[in-house]
C-alpha atoms as a PDB file:
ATOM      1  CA  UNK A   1      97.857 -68.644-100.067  1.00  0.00           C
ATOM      2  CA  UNK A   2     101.979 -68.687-100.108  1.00  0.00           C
ATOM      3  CA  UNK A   3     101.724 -64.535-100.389  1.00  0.00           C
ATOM      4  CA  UNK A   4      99.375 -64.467 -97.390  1.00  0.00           C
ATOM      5  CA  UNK A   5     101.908 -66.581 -95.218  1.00  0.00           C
ATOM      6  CA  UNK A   6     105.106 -64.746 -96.800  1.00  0.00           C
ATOM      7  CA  UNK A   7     103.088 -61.677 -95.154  1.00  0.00           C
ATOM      8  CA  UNK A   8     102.174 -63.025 -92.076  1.00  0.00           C
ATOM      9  CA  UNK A   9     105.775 -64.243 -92.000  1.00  0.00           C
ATOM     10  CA  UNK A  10     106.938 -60.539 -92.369  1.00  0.00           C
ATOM     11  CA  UNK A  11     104.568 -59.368 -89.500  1.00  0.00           C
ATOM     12  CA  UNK A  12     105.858 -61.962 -87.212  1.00  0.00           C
ATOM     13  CA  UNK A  13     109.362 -60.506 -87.742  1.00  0.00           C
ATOM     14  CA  UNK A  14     108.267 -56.697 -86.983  1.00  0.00           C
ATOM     15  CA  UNK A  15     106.785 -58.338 -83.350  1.00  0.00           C
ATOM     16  CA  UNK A  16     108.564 -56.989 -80.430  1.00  0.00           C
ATOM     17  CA  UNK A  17     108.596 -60.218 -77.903  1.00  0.00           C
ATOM     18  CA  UNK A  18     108.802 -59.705 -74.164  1.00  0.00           C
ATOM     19  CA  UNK A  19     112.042 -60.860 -72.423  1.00  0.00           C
ATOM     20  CA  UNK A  20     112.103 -63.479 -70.577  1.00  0.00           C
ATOM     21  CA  UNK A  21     112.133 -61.146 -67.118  1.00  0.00           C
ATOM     22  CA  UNK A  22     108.992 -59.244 -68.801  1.00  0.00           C
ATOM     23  CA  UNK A  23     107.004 -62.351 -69.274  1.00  0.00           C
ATOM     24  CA  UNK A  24     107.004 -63.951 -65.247  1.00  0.00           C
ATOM     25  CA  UNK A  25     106.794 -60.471 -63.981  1.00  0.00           C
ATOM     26  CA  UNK A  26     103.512 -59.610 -66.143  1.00  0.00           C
ATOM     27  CA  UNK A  27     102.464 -63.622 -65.877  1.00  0.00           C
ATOM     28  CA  UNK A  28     102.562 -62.780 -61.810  1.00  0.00           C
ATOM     29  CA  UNK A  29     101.041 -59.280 -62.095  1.00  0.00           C
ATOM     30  CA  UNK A  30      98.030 -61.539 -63.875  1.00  0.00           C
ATOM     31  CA  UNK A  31      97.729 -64.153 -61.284  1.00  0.00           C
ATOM     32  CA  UNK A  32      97.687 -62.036 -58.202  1.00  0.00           C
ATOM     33  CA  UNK A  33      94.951 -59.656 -60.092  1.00  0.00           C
ATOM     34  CA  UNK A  34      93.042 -62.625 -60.751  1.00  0.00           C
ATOM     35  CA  UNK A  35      93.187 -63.873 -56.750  1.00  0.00           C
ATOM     36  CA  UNK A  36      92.865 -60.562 -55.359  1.00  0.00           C
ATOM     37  CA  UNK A  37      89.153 -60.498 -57.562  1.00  0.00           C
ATOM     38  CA  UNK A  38      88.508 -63.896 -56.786  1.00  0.00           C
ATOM     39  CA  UNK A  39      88.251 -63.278 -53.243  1.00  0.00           C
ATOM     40  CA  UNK A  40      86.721 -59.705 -54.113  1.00  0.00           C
ATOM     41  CA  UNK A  41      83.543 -61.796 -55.477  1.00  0.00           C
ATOM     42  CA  UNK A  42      83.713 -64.619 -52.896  1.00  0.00           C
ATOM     43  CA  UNK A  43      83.083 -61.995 -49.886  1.00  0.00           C
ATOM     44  CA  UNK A  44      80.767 -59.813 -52.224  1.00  0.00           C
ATOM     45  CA  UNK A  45      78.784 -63.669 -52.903  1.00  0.00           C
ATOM     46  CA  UNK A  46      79.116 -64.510 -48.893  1.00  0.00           C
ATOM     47  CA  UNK A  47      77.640 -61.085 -48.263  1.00  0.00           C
ATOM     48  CA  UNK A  48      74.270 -61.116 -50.516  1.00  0.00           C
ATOM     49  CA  UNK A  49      73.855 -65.290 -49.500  1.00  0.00           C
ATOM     50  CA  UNK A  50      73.907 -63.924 -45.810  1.00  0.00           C
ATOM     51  CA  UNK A  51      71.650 -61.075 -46.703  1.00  0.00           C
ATOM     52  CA  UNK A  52      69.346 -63.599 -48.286  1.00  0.00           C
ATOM     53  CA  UNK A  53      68.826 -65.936 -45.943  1.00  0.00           C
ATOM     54  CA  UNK A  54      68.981 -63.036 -43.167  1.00  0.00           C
ATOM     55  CA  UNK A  55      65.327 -61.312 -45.049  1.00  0.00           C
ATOM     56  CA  UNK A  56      63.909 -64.301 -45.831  1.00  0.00           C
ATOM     57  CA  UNK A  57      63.301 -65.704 -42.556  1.00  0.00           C
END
């Protein structure tokens, strides 16, 4: 068990973290993707539930 963690301990040092900079702009790159395909699917769902209820009148 001690020579997995010494190992995994080793791994952890050859990790290349993002910068501080990196991490907001990528954590905003995320967020707006994420809206931008949120309201992708709400107008595709608004669509086929007007389409719906248009046919099956």
């Amino acid at each position: 068990m001690f020579k997995f963690l010494g190992k995994v301990a080793a791994e952890m040092r050859k990790v290349s973290w993002p910068t501080f900079n990196e991490l907001v702009r990528k954590t905003v790159i995320v967020i707006v993707v994420v809206g931008i395909l949120m309201l992708f699917c709400y107008a595709v769902d608004l669509g086929i539930t007007a389409g719906i209820r248009r046919f099956s009148k």
